[in-house]
Protein backbone atom coordinates (compact mmCIF):
# COMPACT_ATOMS: atom_id res chain seq x y z
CA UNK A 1 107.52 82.89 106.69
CA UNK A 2 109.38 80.06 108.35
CA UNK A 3 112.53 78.17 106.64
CA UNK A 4 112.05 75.06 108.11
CA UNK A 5 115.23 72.63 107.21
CA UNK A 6 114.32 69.80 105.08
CA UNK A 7 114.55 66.69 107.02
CA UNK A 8 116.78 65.29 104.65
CA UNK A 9 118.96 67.85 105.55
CA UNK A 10 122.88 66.82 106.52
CA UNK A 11 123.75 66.23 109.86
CA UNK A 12 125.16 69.26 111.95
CA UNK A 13 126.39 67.36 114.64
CA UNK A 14 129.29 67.25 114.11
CA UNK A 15 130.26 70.66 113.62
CA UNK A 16 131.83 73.07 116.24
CA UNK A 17 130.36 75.84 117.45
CA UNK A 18 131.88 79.28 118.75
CA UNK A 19 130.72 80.78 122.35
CA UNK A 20 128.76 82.82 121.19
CA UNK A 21 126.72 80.46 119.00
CA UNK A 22 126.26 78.37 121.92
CA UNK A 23 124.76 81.19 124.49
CA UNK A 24 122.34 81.68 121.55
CA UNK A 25 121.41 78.63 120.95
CA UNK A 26 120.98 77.79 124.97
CA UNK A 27 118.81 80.84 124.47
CA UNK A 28 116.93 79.55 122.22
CA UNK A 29 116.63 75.89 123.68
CA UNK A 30 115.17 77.86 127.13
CA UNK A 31 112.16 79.19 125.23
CA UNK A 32 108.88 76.55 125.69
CA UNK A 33 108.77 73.80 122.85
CA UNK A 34 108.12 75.23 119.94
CA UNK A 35 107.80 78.97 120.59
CA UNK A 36 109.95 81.52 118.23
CA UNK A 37 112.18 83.64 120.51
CA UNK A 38 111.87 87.25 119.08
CA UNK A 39 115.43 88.64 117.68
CA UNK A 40 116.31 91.07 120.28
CA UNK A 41 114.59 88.56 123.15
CA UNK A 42 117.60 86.07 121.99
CA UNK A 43 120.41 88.72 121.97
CA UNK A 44 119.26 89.62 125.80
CA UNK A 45 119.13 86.17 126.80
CA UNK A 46 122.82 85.28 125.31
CA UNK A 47 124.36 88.68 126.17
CA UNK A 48 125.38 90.25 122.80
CA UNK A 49 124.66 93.13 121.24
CA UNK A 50 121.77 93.23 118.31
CA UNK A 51 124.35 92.98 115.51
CA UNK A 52 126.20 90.29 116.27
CA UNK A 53 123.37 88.26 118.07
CA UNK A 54 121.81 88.78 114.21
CA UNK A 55 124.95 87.31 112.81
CA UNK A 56 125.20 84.70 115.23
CA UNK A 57 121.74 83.31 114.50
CA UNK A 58 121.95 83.60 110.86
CA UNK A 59 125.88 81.66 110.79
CA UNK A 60 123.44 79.09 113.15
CA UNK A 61 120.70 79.09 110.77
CA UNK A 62 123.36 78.47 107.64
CA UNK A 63 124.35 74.94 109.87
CA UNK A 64 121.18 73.60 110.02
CA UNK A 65 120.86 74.55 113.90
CA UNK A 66 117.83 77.22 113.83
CA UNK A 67 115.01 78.21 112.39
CA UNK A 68 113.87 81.86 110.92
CA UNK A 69 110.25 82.88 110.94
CA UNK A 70 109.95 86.47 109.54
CA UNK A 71 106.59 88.49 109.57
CA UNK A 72 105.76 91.63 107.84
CA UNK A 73 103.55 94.81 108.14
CA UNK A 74 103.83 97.57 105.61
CA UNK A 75 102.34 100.95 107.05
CA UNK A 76 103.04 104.99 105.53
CA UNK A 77 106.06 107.19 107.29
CA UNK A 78 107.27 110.40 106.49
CA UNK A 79 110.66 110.22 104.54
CA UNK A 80 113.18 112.73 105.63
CA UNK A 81 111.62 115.57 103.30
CA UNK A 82 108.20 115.06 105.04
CA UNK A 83 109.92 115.23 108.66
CA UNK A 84 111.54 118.22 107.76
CA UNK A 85 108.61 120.06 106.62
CA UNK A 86 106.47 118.65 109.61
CA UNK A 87 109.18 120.52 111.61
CA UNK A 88 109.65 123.72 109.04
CA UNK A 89 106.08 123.86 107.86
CA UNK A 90 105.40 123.25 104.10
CA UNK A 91 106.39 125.60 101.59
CA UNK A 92 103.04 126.76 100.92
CA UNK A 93 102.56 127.63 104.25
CA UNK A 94 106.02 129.71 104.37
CA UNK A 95 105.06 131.08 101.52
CA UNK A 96 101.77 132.38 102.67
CA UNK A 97 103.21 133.78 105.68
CA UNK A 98 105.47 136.01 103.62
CA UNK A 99 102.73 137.40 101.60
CA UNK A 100 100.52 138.06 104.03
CA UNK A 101 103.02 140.16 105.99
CA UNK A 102 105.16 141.79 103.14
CA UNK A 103 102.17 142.35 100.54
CA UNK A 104 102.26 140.94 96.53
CA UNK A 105 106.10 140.08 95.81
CA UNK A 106 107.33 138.44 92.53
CA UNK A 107 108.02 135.03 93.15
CA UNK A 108 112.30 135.89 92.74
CA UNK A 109 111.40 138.27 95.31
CA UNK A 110 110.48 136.46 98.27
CA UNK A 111 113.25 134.44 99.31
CA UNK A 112 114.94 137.84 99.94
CA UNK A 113 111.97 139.78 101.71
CA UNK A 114 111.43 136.43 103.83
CA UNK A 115 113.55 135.84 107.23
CA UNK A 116 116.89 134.48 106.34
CA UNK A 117 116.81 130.75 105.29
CA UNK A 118 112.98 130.84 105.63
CA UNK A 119 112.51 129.63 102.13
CA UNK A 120 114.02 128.44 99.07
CA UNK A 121 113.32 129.63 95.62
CA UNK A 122 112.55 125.96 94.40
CA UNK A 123 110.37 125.97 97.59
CA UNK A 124 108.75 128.95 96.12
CA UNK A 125 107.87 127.32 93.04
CA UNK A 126 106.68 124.27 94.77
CA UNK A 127 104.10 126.00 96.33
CA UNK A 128 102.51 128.34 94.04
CA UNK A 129 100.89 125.21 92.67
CA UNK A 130 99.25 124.09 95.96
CA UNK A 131 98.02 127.76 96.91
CA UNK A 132 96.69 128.54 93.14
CA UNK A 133 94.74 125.14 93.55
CA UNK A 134 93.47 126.08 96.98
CA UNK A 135 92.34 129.65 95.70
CA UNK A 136 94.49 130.90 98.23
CA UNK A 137 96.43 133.30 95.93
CA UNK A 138 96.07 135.84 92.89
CA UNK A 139 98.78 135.88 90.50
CA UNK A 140 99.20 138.71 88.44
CA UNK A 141 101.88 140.72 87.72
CA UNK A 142 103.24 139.98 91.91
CA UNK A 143 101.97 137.06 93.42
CA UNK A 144 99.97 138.09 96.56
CA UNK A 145 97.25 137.00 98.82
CA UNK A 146 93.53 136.18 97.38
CA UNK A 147 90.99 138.56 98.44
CA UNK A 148 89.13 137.52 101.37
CA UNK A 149 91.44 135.09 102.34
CA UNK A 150 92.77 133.99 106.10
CA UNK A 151 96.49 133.72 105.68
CA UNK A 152 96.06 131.77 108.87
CA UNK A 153 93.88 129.41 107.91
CA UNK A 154 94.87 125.60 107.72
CA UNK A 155 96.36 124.68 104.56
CA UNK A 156 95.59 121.21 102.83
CA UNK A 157 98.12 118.56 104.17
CA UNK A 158 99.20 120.44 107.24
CA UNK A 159 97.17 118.69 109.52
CA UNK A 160 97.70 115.13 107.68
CA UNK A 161 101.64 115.93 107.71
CA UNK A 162 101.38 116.60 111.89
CA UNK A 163 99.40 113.35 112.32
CA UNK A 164 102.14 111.54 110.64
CA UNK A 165 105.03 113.56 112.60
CA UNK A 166 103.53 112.64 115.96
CA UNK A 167 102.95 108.56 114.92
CA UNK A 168 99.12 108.85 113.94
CA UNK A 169 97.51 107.74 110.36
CA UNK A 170 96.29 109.24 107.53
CA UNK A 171 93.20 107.70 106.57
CA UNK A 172 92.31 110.24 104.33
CA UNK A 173 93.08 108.42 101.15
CA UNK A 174 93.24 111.74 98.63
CA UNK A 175 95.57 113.69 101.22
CA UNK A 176 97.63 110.16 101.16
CA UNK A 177 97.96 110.49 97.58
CA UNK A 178 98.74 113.93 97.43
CA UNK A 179 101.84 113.41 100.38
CA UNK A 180 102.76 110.38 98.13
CA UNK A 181 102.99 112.21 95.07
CA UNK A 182 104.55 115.15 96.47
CA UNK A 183 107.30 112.70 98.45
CA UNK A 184 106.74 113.29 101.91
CA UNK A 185 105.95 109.84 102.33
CA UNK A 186 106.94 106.76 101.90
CA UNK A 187 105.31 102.81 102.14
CA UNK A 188 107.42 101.36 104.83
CA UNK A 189 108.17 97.81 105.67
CA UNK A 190 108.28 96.42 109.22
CA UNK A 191 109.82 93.57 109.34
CA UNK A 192 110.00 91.24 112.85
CA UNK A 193 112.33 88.04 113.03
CA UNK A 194 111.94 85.27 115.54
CA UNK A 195 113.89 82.05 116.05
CA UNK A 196 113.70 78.41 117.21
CA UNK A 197 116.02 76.01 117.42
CA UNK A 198 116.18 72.90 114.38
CA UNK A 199 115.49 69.55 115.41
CA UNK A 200 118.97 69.35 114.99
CA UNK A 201 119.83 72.03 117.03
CA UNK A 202 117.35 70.84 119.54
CA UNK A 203 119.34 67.76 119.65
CA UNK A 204 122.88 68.70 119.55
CA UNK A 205 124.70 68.19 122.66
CA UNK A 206 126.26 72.02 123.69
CA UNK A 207 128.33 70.51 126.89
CA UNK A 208 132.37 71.44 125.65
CA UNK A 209 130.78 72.82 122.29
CA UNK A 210 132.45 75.32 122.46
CA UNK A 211 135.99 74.09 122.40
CA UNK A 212 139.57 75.97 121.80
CA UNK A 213 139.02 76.53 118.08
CA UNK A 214 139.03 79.73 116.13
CA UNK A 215 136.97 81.02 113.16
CA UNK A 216 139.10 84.01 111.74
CA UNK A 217 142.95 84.70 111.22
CA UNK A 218 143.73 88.03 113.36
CA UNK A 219 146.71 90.11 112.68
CA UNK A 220 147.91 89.19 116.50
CA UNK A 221 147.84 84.94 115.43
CA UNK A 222 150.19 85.78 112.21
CA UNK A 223 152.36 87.96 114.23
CA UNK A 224 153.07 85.84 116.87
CA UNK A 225 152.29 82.33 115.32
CA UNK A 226 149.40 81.13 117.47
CA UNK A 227 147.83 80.30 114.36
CA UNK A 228 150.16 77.29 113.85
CA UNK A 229 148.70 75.55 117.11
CA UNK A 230 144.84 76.84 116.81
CA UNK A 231 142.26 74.22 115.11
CA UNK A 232 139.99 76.01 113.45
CA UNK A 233 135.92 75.67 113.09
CA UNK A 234 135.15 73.97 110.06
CA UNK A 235 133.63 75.93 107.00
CA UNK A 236 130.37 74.81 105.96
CA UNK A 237 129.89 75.06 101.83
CA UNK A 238 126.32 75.17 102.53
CA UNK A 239 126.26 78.22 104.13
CA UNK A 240 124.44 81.25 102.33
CA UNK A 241 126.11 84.11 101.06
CA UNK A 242 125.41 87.67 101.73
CA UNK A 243 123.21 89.55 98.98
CA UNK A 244 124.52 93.08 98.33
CA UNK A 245 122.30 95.78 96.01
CA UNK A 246 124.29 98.03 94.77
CA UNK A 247 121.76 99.38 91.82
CA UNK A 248 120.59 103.14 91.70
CA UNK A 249 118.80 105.00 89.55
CA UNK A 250 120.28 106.63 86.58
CA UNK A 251 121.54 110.54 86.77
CA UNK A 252 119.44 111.30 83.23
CA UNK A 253 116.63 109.21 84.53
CA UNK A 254 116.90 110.79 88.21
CA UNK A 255 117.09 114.62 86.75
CA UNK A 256 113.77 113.86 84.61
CA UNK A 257 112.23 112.84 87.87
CA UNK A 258 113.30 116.10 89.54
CA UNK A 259 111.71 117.85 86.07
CA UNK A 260 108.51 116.46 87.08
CA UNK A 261 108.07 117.26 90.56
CA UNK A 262 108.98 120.97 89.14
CA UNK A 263 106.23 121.13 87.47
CA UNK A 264 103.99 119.09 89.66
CA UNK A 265 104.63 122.03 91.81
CA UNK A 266 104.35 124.30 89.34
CA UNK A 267 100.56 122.73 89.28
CA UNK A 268 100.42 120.86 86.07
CA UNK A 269 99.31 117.24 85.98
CA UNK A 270 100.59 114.18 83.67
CA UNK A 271 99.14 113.41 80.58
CA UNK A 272 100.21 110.29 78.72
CA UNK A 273 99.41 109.03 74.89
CA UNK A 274 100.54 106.60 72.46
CA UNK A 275 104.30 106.46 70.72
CA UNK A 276 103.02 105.23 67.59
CA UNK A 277 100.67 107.77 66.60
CA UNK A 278 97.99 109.57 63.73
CA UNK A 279 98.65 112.24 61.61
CA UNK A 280 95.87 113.29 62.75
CA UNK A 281 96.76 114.12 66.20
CA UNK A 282 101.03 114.51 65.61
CA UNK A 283 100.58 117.19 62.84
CA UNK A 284 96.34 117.70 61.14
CA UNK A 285 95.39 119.01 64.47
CA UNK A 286 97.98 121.34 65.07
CA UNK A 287 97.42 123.13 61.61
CA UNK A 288 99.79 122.06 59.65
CA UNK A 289 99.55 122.06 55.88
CA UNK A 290 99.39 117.99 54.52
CA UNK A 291 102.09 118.58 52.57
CA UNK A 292 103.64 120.44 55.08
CA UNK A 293 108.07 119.60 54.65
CA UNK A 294 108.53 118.50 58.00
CA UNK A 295 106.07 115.39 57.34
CA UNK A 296 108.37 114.08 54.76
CA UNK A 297 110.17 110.86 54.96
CA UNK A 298 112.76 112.82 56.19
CA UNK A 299 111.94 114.32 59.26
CA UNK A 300 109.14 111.95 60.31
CA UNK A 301 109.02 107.81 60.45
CA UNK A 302 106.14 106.32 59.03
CA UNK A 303 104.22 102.56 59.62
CA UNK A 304 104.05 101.34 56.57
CA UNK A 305 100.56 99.42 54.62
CA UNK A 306 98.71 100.70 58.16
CA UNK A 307 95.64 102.83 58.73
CA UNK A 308 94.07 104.32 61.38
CA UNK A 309 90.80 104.38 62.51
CA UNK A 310 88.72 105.79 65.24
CA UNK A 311 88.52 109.74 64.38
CA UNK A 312 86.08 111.13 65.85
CA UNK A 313 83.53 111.81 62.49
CA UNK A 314 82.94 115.90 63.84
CA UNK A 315 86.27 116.70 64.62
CA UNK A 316 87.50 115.03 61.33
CA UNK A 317 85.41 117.04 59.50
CA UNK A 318 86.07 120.60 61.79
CA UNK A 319 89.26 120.63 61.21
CA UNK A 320 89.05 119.84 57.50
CA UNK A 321 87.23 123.09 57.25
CA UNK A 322 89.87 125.14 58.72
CA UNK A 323 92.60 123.00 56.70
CA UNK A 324 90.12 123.94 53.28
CA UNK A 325 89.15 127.90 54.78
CA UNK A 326 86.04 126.91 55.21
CA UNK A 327 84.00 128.55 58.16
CA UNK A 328 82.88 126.25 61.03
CA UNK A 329 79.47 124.99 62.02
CA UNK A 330 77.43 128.04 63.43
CA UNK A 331 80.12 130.20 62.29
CA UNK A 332 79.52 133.30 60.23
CA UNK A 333 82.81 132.97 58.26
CA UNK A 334 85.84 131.49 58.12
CA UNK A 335 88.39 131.62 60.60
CA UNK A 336 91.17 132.09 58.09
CA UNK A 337 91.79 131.36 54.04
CA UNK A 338 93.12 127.81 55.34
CA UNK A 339 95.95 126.26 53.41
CA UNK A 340 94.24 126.35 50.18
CA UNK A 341 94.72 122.70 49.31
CA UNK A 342 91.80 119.96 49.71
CA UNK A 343 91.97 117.92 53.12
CA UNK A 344 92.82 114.15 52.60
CA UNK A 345 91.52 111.84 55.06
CA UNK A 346 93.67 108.99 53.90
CA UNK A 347 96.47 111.10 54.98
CA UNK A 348 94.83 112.04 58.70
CA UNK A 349 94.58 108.13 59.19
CA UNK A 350 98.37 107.33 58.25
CA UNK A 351 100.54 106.09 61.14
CA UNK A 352 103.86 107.59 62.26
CA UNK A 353 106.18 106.98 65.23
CA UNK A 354 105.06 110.32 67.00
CA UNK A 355 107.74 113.37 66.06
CA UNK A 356 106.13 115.05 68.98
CA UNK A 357 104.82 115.84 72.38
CA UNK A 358 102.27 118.16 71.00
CA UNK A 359 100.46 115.09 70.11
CA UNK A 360 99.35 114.58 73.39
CA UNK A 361 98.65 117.78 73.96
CA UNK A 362 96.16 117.81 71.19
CA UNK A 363 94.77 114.31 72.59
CA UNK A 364 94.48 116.31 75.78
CA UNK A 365 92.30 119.36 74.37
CA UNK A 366 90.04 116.95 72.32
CA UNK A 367 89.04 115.44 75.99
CA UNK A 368 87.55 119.35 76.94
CA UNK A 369 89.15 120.11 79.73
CA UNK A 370 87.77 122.23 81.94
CA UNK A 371 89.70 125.93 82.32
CA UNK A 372 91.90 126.53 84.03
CA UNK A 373 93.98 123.86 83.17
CA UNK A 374 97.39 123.08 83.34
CA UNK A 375 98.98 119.59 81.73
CA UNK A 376 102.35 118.30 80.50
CA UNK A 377 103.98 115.12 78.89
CA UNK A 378 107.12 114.17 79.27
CA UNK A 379 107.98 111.44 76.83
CA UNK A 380 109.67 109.88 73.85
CA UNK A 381 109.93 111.14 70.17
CA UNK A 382 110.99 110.43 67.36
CA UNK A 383 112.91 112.25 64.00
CA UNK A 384 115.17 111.26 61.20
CA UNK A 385 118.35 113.40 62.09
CA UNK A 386 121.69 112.52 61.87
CA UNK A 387 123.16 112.33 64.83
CA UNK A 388 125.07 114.64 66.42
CA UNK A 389 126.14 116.26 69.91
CA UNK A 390 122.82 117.73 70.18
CA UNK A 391 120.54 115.34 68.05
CA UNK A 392 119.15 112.08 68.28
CA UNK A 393 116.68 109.71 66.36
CA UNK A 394 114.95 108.90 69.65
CA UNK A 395 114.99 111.51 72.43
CA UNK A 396 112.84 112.98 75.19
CA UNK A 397 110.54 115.83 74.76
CA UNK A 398 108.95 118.30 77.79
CA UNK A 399 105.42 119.26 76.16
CA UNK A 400 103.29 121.55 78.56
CA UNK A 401 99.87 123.69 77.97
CA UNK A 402 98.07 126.61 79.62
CA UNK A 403 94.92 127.43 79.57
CA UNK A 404 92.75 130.09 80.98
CA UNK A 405 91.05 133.13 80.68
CA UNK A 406 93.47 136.40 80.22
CA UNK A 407 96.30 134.32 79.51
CA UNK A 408 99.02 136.26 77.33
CA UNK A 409 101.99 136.01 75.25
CA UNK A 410 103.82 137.36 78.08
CA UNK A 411 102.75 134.76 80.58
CA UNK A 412 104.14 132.01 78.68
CA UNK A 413 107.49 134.39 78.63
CA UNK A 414 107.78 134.12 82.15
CA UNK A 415 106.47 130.75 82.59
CA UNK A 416 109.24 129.58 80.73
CA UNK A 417 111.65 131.08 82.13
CA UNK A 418 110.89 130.43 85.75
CA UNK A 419 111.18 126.75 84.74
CA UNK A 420 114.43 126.82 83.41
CA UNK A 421 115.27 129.03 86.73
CA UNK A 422 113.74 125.72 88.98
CA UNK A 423 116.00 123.72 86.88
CA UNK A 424 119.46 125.60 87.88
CA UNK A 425 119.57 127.22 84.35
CA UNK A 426 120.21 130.88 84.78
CA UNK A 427 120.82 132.13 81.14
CA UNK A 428 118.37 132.36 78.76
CA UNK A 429 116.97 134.27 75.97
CA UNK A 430 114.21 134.87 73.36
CA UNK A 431 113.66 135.40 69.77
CA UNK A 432 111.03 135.41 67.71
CA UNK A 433 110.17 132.18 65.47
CA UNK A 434 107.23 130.79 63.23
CA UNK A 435 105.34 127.68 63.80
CA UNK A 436 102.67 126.59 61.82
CA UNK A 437 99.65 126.01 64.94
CA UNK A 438 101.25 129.47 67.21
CA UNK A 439 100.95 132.83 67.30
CA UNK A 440 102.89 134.43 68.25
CA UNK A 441 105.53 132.37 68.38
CA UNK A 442 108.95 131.84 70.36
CA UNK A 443 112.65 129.99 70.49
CA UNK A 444 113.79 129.85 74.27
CA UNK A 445 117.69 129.62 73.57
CA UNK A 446 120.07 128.15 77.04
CA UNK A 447 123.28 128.99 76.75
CA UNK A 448 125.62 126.13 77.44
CA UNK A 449 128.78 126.66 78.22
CA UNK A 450 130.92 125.08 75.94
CA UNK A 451 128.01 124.73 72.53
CA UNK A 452 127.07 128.49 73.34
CA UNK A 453 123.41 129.38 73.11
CA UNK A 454 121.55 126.12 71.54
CA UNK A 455 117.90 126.43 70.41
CA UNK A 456 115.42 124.10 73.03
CA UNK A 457 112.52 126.46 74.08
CA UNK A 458 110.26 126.29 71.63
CA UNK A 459 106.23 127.65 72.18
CA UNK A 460 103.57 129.96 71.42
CA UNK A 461 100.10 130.84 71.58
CA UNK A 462 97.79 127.98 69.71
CA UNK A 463 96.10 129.78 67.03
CA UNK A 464 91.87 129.72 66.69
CA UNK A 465 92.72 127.34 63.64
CA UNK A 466 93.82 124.89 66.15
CA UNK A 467 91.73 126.27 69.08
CA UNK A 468 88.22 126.71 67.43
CA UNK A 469 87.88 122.55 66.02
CA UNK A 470 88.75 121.30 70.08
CA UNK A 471 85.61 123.82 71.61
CA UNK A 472 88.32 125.35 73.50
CA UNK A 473 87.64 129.01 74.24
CA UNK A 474 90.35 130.24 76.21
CA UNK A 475 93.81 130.87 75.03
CA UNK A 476 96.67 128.18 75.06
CA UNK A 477 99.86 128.41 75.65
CA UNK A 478 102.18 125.35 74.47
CA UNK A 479 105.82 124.25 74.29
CA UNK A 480 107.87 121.44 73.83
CA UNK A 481 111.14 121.96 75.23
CA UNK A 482 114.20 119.27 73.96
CA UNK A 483 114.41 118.29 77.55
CA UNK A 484 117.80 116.42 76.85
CA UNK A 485 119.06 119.28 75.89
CA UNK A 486 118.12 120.94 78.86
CA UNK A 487 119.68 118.11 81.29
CA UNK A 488 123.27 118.63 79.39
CA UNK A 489 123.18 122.21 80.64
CA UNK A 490 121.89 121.24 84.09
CA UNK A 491 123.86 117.83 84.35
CA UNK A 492 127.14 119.76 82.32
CA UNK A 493 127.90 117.59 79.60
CA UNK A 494 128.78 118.19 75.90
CA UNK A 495 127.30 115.47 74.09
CA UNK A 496 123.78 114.66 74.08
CA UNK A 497 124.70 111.28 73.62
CA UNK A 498 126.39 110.88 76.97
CA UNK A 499 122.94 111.40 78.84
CA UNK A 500 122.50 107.13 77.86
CA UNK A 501 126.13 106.66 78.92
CA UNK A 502 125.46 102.96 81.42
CA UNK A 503 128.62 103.35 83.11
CA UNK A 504 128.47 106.38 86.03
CA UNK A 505 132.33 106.90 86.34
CA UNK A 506 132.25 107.25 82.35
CA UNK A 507 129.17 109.68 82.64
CA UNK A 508 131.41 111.70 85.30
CA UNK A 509 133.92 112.15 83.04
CA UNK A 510 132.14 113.15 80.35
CA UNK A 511 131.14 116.82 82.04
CA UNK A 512 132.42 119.43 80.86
């Protein structure tokens, strides 16, 4: 990219240049017509340092007197997390290590039975993910080594991660992803910068250029006057001013990122679907009765003289049968006496602004995944409630499901609460709750420290009623935890409202 002046451009002739302008320019003027003198070539040649052979050129370039050509090449580096687990080893691999040498260990147990410092109990959480996915570990009760494994063994990414460390590529394009998603790397740009000298500045005649004058008051001129006699280099209006960025990303918005690499590590994967939603899939799904309360007017938001379509005709008509108590295809008998109320379909097509997460998870389990699967959606909502310190009409919900053979009541328990753990969130408790599509069912309650214990952990086991119509054959686990909720705790803030706050020294302030 070259910024060629246009030739209709002022004259700079007449302008005065400081000494070091001139040794840069006479730099420049050495190199053969026409050739662009690389940045740091220039500096050498004019004997300055990088930084101020960069401004000199660029207070040139704002006269008229040079020319910037400016090439690009983006290529993958490690950020400073990847280099420090290139050096440390990634916490899979530290994790490994420990098992394989202490034996099963909970996962709050192995920070303390590893060598001092050795690893982190976020880093523990990060890897269990990776090493579940690789088979390389059993959890049960402890986590501990899979049977027949070699502890030893090369884990996925080491030998990508060293390649980078020591300057090589990755040209592995899944591994890339998975360093990319896990931030270890990062797209970088390199950026080279050459000059040449303007017609102009070709032309300009540098004998006594440089003159007597000055281009900046010092503290030593005031003092002792010198000022009074200097003549000082004119100020061209043309020149550019600097651009400053400033802009960062905000502390609600950068906490929901760290939620998501938490449970990226915890091994779940993303799962998106649409804010304005069916009945179908917000609340028919899930087994709740039509005329259920919390689908009135005044809990949910509803798209008026609209209708739906696209329900697939099988799974419409499964889960009217459980909704009537009707048994399922191939089915000896019903899997419960239903709600006792006939199924409309008219009210399965209606469209609301979604009132929860759990829609997506039901989009999710219509797909089939495959067990064992692990998924979460971290989105918008949307509920009539009157505002408050811990309500909104439009706030952020953390849905997540489970699903594999053997899983228990019990594992969701602990799930839950080594999540919150991950999260910096120490206190918390359970009691039992009811739920139309779980059983049994639970309210995670975080104490916060000046609201007391407040209600945001809600799950449960899906029932068959909302198992059985999806094929799934496994038990689920689900919750949908008020995530907002969650970051006042974490972030230490009173008022729900203040997670939207725009102004950071306001948002400061309003911590408890």
């Amino acid at each position: 990219m070259s910024d060629e002046p246009p030739a209709t451009a002022p004259s700079s002739l007449s302008l005065t240049l400081s000494p070091q302008e001139v040794r840069l320019l006479r730099a420049l003027r050495e190199a053969p017509p026409g050739t662009s003198v690389p940045e740091g070539q220039a500096a050498a040649g004019a004997g300055m340092g990088a930084d101020a052979a960069r401004m000199g050129l660029e207070r040139l370039r704002s006269k008229r007197l040079t020319v910037l050509e400016e090439t690009s090449r983006e290529h993958w580096a490690l950020t400073p997390l990847g280099r420090s687990l290139a050096a440390r080893g990634l916490p899979e691999r530290r994790l490994l290590n420990v098992l394989a040498e202490k034996g099963p260990l909970s996962a709050g147990e192995v920070p303390g039975a590893a060598p001092a410092g050795a690893i982190a109990p976020e880093e523990v959480t990060v890897a269990i993910g990776p090493l579940r996915r690789q088979k390389r570990i059993e959890m049960g009760e402890k986590l501990s080594v899979a049977s027949g494994t070699d502890a030893a063994a090369p884990l996925e990414l080491e030998g990508d991660l060293r390649t980078m460390n020591d300057g090589g590529p990755v040209t592995d394009e899944k591994a890339l992803k998975e360093l990319l998603r896990r931030g270890l790397v990062a797209k970088e740009v390199e950026r080279s910068r050459a000059w040449r000298p303007s017609p102009e500045g070709l032309a300009l005649p540098l004998e006594g250029a440089e003159g007597d004058s000055i281009g900046a008051i010092t503290p030593a001129l005031l003092i002792h006057g010198g000022w009074t006699r200097a003549t000082f280099r004119p100020y061209d209006v043309r020149a550019q001013v600097p651009h400053v960025e400033g802009a960062r990303r905000h502390l609600y918005k950068e906490w929901l990122r760290q939620v998501e690499e938490v449970l990226v590590g915890l091994g779940f994967e993303e799962y998106r679907s649409p804010l304005v939603e069916l009945e179908f899939y917000n609340n028919d799904l899930l087994f709740m009765p039509q005329e259920h309360p919390a689908r009135s007017t005044h809990d949910m938001f509803f798209v008026e003289n609209v209708q739906g379509h696209g329900l697939p005709p099988k799974l419409l008509r499964d889960v009217a049968s459980v909704h009537e108590g009707r048994a399922l295809p191939r089915q000896p008998a019903p899997l419960s006496r239903g709600w006792q109320t006939p199924y409309s379909e008219d009210v399965a097509r209606r469209i609301v602004l979604r009132s929860q997460t759990t829609a997506a998870t039901m989009r999710y389990l219509a797909s089939k995944p495959k067990p064992p699967f692990r998924m979460y959606s971290l989105d918008s909502v949307f509920r009539y409630d009157q505002l408050d310190a811990t309500h909104l009409i439009q706030f952020d919900q953390c849905e997540g499901a489970v699903g594999k053979s053997g899983l228990t009541f019990r594992h969701l328990l602990g799930l839950l609460t080594q999540f919150a753990k991950a999260l910096g969130i120490q206190e918390v408790k359970f009691q039992p709750t009811y739920f139309p599509f779980t059983e049994p069912s639970v309210q995670g309650m975080v104490r916060h420290p000046k609201l007391g214990w407040v209600e945001m952990m809600p799950g449960g086991m899906f029932r068959p009623e909302v198992l059985r119509p999806l094929g799934i054959k496994v038990p689920v686990a689900a919750w949908g935890l008020g995530i907002g909720r969650l970051a006042m705790v974490a972030l230490g803030l009173s008022d729900i409202r203040d997670l939207y706050l725009d102004d950071r020294s306001r948002l400061s302030a309003a911590r408890v």
